[in-house]
C-alpha atoms as a PDB file:
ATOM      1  CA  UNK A   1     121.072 100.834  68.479  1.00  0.00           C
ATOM      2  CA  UNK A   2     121.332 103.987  70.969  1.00  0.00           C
ATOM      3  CA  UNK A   3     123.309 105.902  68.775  1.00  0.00           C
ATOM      4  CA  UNK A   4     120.341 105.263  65.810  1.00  0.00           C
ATOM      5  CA  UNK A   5     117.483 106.309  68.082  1.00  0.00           C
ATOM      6  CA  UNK A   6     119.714 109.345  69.604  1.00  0.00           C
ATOM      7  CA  UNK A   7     119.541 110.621  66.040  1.00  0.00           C
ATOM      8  CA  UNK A   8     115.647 109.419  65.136  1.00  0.00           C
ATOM      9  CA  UNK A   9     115.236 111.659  68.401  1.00  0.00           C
ATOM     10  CA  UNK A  10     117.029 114.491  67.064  1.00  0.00           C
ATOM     11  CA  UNK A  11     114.873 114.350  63.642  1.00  0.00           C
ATOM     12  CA  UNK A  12     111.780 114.445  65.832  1.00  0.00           C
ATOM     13  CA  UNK A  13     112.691 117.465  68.222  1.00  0.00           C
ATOM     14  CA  UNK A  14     113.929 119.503  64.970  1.00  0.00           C
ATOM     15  CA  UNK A  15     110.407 118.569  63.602  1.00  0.00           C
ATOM     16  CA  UNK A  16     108.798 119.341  67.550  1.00  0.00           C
ATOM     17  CA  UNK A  17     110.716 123.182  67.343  1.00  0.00           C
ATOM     18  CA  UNK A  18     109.328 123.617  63.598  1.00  0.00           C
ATOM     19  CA  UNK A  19     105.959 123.098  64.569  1.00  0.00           C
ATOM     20  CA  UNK A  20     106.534 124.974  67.629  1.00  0.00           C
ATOM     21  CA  UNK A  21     107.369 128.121  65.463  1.00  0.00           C
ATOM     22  CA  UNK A  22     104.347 127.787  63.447  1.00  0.00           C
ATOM     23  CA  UNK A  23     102.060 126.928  66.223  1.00  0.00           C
ATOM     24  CA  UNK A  24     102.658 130.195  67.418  1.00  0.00           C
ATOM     25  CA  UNK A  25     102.873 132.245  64.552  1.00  0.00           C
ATOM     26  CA  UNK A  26      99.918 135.485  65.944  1.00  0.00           C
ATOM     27  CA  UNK A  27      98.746 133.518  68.323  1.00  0.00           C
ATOM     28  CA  UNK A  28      98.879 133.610  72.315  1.00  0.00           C
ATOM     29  CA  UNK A  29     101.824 131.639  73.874  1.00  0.00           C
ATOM     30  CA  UNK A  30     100.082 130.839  77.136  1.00  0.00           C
ATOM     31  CA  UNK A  31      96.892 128.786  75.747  1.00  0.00           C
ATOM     32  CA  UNK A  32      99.328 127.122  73.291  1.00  0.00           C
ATOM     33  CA  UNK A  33     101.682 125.692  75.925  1.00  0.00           C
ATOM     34  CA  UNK A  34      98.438 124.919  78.320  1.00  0.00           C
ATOM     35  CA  UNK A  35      97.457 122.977  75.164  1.00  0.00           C
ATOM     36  CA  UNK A  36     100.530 121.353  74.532  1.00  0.00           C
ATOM     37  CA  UNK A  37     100.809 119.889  78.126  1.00  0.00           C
ATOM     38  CA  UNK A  38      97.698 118.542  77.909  1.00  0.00           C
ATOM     39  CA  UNK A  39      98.091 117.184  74.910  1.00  0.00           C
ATOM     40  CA  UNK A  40     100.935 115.507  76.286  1.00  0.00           C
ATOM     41  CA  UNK A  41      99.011 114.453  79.246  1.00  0.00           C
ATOM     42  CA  UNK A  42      96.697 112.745  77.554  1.00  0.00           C
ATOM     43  CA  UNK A  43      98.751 110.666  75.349  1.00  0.00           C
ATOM     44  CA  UNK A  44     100.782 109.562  78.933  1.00  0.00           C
ATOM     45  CA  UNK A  45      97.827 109.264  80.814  1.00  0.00           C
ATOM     46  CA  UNK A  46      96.748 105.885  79.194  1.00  0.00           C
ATOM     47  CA  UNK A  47     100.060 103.898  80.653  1.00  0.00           C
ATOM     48  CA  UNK A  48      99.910 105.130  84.031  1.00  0.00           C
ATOM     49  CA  UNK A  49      96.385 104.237  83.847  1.00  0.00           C
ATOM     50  CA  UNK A  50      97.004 100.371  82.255  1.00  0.00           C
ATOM     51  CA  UNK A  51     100.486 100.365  84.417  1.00  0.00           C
ATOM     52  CA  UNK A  52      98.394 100.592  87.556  1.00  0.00           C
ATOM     53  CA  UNK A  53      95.170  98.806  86.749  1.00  0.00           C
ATOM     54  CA  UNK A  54      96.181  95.681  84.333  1.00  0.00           C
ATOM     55  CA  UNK A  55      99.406  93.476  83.596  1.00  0.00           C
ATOM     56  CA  UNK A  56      98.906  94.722  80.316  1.00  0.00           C
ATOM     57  CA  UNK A  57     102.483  96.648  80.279  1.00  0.00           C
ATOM     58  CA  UNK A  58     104.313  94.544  82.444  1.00  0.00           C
ATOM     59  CA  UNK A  59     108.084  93.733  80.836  1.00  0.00           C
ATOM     60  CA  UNK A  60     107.331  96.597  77.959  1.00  0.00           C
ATOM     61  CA  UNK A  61     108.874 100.237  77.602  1.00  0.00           C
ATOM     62  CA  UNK A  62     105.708 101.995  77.787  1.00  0.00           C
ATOM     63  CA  UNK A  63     105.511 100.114  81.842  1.00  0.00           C
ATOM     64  CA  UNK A  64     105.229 102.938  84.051  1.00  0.00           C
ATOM     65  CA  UNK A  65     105.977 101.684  87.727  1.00  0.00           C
ATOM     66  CA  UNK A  66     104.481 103.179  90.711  1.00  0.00           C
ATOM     67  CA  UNK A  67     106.538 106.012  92.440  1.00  0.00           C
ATOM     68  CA  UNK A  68     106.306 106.658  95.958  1.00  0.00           C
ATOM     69  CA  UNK A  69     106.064 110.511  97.375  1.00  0.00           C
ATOM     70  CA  UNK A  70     109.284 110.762  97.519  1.00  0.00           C
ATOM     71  CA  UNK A  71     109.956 110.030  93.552  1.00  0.00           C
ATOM     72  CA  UNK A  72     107.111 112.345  93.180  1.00  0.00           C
ATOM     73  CA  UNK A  73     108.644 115.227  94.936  1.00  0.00           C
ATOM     74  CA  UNK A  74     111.353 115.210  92.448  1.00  0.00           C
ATOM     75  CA  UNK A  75     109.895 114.395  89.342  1.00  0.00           C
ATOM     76  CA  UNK A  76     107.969 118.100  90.492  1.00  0.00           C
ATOM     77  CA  UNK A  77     110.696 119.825  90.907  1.00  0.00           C
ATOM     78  CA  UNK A  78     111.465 118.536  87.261  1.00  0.00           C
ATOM     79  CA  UNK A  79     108.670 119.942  86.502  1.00  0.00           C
ATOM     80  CA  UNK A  80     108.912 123.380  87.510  1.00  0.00           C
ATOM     81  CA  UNK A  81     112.257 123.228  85.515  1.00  0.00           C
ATOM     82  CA  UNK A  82     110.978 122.008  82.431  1.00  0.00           C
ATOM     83  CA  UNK A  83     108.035 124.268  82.086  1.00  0.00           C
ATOM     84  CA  UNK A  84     110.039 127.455  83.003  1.00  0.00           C
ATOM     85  CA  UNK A  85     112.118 126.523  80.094  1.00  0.00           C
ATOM     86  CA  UNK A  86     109.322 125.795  78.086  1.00  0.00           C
ATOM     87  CA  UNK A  87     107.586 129.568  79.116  1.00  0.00           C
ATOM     88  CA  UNK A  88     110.931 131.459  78.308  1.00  0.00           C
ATOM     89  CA  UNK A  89     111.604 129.088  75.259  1.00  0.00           C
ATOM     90  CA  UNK A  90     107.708 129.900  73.602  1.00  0.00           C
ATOM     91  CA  UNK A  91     107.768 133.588  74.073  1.00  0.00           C
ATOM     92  CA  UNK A  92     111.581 133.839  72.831  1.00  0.00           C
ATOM     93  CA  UNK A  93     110.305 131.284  69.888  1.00  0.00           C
ATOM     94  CA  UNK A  94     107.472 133.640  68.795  1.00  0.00           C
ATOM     95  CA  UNK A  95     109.199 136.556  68.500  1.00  0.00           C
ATOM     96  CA  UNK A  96     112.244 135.389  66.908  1.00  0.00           C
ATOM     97  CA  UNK A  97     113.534 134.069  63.720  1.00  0.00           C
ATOM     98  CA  UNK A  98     113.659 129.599  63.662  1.00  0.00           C
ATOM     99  CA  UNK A  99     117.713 129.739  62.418  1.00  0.00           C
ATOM    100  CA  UNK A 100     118.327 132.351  65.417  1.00  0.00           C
ATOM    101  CA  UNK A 101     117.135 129.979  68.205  1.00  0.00           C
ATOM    102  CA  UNK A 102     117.623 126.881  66.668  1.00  0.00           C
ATOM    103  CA  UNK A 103     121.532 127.663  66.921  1.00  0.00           C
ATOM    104  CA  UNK A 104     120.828 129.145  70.444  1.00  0.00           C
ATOM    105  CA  UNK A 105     119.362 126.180  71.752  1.00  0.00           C
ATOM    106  CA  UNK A 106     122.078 123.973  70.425  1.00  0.00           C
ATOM    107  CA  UNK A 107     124.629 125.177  72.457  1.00  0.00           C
ATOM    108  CA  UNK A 108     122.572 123.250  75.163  1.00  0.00           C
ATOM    109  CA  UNK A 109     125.874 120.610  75.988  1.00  0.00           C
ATOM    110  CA  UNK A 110     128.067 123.163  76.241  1.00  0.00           C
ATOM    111  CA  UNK A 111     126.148 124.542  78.852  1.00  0.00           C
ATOM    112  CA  UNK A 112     125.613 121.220  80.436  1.00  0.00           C
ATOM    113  CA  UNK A 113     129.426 120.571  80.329  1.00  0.00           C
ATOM    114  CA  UNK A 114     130.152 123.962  82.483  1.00  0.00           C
ATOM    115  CA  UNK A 115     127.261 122.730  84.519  1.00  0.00           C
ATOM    116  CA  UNK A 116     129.147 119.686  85.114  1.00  0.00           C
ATOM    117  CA  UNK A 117     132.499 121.314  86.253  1.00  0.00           C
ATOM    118  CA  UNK A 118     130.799 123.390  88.233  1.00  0.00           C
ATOM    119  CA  UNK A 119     127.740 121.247  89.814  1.00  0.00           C
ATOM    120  CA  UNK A 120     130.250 117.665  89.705  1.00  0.00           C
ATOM    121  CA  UNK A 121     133.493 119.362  89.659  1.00  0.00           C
ATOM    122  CA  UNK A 122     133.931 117.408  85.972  1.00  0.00           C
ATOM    123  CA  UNK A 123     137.384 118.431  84.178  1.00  0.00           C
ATOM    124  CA  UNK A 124     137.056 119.195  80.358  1.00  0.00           C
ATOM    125  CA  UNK A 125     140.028 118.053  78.179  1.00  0.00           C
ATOM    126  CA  UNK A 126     141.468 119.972  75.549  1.00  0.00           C
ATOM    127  CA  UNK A 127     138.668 118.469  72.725  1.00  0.00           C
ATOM    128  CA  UNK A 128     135.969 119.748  74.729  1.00  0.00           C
ATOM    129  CA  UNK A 129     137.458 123.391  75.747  1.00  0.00           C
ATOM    130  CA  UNK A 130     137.671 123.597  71.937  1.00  0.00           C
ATOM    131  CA  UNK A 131     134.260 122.769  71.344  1.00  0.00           C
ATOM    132  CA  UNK A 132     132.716 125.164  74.073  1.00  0.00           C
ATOM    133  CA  UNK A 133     135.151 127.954  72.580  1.00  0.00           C
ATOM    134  CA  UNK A 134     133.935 126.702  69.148  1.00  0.00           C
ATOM    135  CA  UNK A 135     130.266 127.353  70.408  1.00  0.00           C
ATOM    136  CA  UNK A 136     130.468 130.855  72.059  1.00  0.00           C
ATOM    137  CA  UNK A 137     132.517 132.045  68.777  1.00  0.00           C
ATOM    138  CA  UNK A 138     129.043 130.928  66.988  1.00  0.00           C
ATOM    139  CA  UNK A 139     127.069 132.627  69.489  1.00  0.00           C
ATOM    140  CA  UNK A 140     129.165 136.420  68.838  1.00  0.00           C
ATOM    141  CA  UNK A 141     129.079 135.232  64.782  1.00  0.00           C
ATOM    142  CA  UNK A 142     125.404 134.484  65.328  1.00  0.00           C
ATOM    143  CA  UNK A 143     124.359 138.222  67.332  1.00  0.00           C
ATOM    144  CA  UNK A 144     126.145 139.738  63.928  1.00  0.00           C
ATOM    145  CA  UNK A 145     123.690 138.004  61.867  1.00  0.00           C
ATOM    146  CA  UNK A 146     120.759 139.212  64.059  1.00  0.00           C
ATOM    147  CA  UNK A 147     121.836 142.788  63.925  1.00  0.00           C
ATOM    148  CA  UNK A 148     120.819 142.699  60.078  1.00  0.00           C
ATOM    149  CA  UNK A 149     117.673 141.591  60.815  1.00  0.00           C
ATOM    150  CA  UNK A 150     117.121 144.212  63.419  1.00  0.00           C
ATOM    151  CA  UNK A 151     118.094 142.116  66.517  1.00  0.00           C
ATOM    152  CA  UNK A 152     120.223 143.808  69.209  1.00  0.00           C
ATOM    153  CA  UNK A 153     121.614 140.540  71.126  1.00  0.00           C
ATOM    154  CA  UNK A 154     123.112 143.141  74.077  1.00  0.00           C
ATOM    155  CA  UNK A 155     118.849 144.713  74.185  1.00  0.00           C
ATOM    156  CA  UNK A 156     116.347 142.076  72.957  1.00  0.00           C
ATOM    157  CA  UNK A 157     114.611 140.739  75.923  1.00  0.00           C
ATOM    158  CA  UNK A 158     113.365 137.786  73.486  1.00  0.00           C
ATOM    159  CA  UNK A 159     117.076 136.793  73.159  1.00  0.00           C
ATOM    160  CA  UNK A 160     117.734 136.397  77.124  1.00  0.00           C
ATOM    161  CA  UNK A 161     114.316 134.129  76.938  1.00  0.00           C
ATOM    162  CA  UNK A 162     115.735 131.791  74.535  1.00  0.00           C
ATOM    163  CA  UNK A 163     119.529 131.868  76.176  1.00  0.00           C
ATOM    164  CA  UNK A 164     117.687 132.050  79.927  1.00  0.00           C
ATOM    165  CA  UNK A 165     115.129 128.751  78.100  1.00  0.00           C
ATOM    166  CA  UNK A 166     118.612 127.017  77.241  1.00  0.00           C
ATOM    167  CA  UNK A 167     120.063 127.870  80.177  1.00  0.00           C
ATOM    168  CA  UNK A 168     117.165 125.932  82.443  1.00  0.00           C
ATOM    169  CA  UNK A 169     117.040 122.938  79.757  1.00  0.00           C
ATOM    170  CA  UNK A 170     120.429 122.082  80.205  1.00  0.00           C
ATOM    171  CA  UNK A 171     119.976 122.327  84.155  1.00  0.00           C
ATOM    172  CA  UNK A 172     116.873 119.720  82.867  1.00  0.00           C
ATOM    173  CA  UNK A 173     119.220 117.627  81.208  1.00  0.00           C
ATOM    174  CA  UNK A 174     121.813 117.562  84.095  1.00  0.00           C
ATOM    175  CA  UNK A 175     119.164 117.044  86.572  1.00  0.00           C
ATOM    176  CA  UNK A 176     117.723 113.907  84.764  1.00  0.00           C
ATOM    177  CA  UNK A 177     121.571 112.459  84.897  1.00  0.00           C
ATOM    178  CA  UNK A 178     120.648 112.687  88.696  1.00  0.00           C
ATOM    179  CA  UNK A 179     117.271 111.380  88.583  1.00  0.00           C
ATOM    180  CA  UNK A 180     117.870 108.293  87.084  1.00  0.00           C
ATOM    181  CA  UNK A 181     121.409 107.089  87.902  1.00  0.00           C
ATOM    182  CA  UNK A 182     121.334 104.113  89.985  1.00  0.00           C
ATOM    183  CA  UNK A 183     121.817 105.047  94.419  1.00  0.00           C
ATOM    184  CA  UNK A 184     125.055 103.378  93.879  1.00  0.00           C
ATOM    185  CA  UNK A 185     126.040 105.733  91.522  1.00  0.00           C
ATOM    186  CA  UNK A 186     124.534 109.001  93.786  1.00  0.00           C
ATOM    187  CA  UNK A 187     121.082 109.219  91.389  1.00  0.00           C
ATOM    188  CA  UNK A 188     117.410 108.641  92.661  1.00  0.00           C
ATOM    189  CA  UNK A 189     117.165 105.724  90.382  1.00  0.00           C
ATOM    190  CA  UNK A 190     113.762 106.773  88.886  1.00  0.00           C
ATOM    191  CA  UNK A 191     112.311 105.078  86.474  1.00  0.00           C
ATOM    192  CA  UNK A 192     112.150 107.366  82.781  1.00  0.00           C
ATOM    193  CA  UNK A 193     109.055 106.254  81.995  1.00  0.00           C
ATOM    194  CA  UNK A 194     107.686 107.269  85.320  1.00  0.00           C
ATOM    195  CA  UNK A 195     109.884 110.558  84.898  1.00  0.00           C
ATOM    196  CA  UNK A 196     108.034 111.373  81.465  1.00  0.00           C
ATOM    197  CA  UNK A 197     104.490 110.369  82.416  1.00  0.00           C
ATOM    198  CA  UNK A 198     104.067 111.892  86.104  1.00  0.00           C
ATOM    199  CA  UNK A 199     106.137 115.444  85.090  1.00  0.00           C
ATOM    200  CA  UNK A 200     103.998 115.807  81.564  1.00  0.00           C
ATOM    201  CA  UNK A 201     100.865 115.767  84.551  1.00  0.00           C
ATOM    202  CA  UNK A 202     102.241 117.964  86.794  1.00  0.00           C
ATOM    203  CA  UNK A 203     103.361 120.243  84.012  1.00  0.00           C
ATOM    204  CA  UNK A 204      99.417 120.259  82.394  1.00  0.00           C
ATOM    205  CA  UNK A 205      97.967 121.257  86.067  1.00  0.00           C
ATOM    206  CA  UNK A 206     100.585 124.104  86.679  1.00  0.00           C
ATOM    207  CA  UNK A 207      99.691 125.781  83.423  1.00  0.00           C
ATOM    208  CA  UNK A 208      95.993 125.265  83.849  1.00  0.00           C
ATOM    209  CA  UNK A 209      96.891 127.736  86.992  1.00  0.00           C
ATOM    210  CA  UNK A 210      99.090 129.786  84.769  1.00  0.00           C
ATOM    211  CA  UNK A 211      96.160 129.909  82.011  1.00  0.00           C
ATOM    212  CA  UNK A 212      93.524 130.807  84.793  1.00  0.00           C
ATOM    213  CA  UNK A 213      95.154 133.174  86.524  1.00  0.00           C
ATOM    214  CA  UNK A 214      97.181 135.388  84.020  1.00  0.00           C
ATOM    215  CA  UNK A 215      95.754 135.199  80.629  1.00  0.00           C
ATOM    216  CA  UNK A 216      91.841 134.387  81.158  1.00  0.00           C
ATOM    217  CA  UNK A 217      91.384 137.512  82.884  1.00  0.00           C
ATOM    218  CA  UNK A 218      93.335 139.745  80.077  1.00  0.00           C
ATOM    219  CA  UNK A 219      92.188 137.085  77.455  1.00  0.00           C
ATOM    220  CA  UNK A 220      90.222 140.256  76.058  1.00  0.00           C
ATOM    221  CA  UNK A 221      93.024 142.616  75.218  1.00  0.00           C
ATOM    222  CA  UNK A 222      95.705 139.902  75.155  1.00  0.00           C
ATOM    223  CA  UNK A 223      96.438 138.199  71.829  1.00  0.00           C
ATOM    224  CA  UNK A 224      93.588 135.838  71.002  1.00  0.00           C
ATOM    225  CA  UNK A 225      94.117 131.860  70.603  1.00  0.00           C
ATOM    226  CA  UNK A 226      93.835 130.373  67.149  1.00  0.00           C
ATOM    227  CA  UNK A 227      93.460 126.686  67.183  1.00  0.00           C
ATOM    228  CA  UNK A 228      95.682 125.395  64.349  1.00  0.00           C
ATOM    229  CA  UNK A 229      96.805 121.884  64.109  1.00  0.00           C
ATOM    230  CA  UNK A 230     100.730 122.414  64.491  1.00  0.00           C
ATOM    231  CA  UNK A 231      99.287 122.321  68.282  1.00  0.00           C
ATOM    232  CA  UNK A 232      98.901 118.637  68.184  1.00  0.00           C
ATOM    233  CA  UNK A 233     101.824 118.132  66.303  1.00  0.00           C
ATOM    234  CA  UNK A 234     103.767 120.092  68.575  1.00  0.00           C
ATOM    235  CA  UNK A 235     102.914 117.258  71.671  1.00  0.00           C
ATOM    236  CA  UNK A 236     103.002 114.113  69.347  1.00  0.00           C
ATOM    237  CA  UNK A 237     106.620 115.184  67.988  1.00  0.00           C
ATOM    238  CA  UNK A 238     107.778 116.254  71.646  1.00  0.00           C
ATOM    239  CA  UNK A 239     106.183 113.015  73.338  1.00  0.00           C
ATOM    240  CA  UNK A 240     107.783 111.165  71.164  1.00  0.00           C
ATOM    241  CA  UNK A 241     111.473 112.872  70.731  1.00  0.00           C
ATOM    242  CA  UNK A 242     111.325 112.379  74.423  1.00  0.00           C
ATOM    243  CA  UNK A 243     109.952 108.880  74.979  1.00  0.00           C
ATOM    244  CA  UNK A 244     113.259 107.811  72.262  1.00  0.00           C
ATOM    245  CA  UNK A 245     115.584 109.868  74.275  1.00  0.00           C
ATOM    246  CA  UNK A 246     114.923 108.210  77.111  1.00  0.00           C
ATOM    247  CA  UNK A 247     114.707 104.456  75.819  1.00  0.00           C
ATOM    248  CA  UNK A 248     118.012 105.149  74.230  1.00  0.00           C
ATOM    249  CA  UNK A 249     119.711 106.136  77.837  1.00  0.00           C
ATOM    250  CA  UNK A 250     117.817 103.075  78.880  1.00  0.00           C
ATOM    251  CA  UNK A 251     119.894 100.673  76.555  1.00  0.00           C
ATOM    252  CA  UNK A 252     123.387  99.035  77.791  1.00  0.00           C
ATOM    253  CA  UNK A 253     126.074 101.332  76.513  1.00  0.00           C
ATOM    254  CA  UNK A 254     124.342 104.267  76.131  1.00  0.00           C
ATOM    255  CA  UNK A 255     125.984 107.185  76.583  1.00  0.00           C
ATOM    256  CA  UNK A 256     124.262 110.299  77.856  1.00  0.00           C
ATOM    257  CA  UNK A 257     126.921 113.110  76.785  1.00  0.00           C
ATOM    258  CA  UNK A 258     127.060 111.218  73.047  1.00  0.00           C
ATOM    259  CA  UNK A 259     122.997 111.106  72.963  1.00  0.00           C
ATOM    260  CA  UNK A 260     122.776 114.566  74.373  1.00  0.00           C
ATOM    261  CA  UNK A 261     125.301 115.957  71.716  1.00  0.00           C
ATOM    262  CA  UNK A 262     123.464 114.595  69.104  1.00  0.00           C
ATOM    263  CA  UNK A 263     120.147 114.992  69.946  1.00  0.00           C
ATOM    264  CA  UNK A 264     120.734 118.725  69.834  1.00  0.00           C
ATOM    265  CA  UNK A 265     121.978 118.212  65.897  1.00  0.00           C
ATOM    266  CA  UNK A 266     118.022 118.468  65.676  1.00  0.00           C
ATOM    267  CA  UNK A 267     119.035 122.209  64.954  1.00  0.00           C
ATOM    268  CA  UNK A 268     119.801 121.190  61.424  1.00  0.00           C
ATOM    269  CA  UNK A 269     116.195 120.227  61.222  1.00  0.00           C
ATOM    270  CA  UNK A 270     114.749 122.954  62.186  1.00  0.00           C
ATOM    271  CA  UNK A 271     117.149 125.107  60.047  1.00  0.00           C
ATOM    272  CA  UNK A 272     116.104 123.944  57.281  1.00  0.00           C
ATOM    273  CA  UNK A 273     112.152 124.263  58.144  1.00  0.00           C
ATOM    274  CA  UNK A 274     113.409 128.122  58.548  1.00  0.00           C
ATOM    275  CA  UNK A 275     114.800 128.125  55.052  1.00  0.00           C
ATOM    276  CA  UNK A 276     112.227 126.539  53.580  1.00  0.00           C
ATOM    277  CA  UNK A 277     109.200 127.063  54.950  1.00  0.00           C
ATOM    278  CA  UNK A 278     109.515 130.273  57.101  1.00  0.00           C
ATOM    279  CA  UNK A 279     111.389 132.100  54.287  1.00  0.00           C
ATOM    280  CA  UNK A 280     113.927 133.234  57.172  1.00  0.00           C
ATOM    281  CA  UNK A 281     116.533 135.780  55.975  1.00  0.00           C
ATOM    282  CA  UNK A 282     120.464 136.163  56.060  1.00  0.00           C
ATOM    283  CA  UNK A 283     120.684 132.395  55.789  1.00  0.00           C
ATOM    284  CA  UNK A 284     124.193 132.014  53.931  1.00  0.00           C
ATOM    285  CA  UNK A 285     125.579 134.074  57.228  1.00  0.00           C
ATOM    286  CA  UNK A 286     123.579 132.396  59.615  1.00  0.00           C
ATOM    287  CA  UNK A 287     124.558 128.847  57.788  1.00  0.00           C
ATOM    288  CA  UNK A 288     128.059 129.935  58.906  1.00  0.00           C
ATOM    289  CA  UNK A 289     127.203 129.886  62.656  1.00  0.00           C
ATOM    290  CA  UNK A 290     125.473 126.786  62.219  1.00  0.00           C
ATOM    291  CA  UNK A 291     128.365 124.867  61.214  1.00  0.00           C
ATOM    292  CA  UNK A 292     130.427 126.567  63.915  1.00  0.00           C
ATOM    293  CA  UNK A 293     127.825 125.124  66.219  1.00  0.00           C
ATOM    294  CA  UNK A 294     127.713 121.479  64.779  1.00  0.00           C
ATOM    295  CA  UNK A 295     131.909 121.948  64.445  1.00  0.00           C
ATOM    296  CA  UNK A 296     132.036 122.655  68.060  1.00  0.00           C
ATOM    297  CA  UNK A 297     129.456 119.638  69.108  1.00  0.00           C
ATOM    298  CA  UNK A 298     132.066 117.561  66.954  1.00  0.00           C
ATOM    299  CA  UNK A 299     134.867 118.128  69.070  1.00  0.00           C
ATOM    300  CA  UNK A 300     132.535 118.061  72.323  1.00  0.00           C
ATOM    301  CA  UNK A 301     131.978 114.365  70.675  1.00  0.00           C
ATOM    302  CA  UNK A 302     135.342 113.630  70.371  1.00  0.00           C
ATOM    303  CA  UNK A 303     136.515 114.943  73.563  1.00  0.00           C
ATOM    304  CA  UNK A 304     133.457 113.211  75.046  1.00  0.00           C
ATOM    305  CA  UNK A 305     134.454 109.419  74.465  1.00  0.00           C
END
């Protein structure tokens, strides 16, 4: 049952990074995100509320228990993770073609992996060094297929946004492994509904600052906000790629490096809204590094069991 919502997950957050792309096709990436956490918000808001006020939740997944300071503290520090991937992630995503950063992004477990050996002094096996060599041979293949299309990998500062977005996500993901492991395992032992409820708050009320203080004053000679209604699709796909995610970790067996893995095959997804919608270009090359990617998250499967 994990393994099935690991991949319903995936289809969503391929779906979440297509609407994403169009969502901020000529329009102004701070508004949008501001948006898109409150969005969020909202849709959150409504079990913490019930949660706290009525046994209306009790014994369901949507229960969101209360969390003393201490949770809180690090469900904000969460926080300022997530949305600092989520800045570097929407400006990259703007500027950039869907199959370049889709492929980007995917390399997310390898990076998570290295953060393991390095964070948890983890030892990868021969599977898994063959994967992560799989995945930065895709990542060379892939800078060749932006060069025809006018992207310098070595000089675009959109392309550090999206690696330096990746980057911060996978310290997200590995983060989360700590948040919600049981004590007796060395986690916090948070609760994931709690996680995703409280940090989708603290998230909406940092950009609010953000939207106040950087782009309201410029708003005149800054790129103007177009409401479109990829914005709302943009929270209900994420809320909901997320909220599966984490019920699936939830569930006896689950595996977090298997779910991870294939959660990121939501690339595919997203390639395809490139291809087919976006009219991207160079897609028999880029279609190359793709399955280098997915080849490489094969053998991080493998290596992972």
């Amino acid at each position: 049952m994990w393994l099935v919502l690991a991949f319903l997950s995936a289809v969503l957050l391929g779906c979440y990074d297509s609407f994403k792309k169009e969502a901020l096709d000529s329009n102004a990436v701070i508004p949008v995100l501001f948006l898109n956490t409150l969005f969020c918000s909202l849709i959150f808001l409504p079990f913490i509320i019930l949660s706290t006020q009525t046994p209306l939740l009790d014994a369901t997944p949507f229960h969101v228990p209360a969390v003393g300071w201490e949770g809180h503290r690090y469900i904000l520090v969460k926080s300022v993770i997530v949305l600092s991937s989520w800045l570097f992630g929407y400006f990259g995503m703007k500027y950039l073609p869907l199959t370049i950063v889709g492929p980007i992004n995917a390399t997310r477990p390898v990076m998570v992996l290295i953060g393991a050996l390095v964070v948890f002094g983890e030892r990868l096996n021969l599977w898994q060094w063959i994967g992560v060599s799989l995945a930065v041979l895709s990542f060379f293949m892939l800078s060749r297929s932006g060069k025809k299309e006018g992207i310098d990998f070595k000089h675009d500062k959109w392309i550090y946004f999206v690696v330096l977005s990746a980057v911060l996500g996978a310290v997200s993901g590995l983060y989360d492994k700590y948040l919600m492991a049981p004590p007796e395992n060395g986690g916090v032992g948070l609760d994931r509904m709690a996680v995703q409820s409280w940090y989708n708050l603290y998230q909406c009320a940092m950009m609010l600052m953000v939207l106040i203080l950087v782009w309201w004053p410029a708003r005149r000679h800054a790129t103007p906000l177009h409401w479109h209604w990829s914005i709302i699709c943009v929270s209900i796909f994420l809320s909901a790629a997320d909220f599966i995610y984490f019920y699936a970790l939830s569930l006896p067996g689950a595996m977090i490096s298997i779910v991870s893995m294939v959660r990121r095959g939501s690339v595919v997804v997203s390639f395809l809204f490139g291809a087919l919608f976006f009219h991207e270009k160079n897609l028999k090359s880029k279609i190359v590094d793709l399955a280098l990617v997915l080849l490489g998250m094969v053998f991080l499967y493998i290596g992972s069991r």
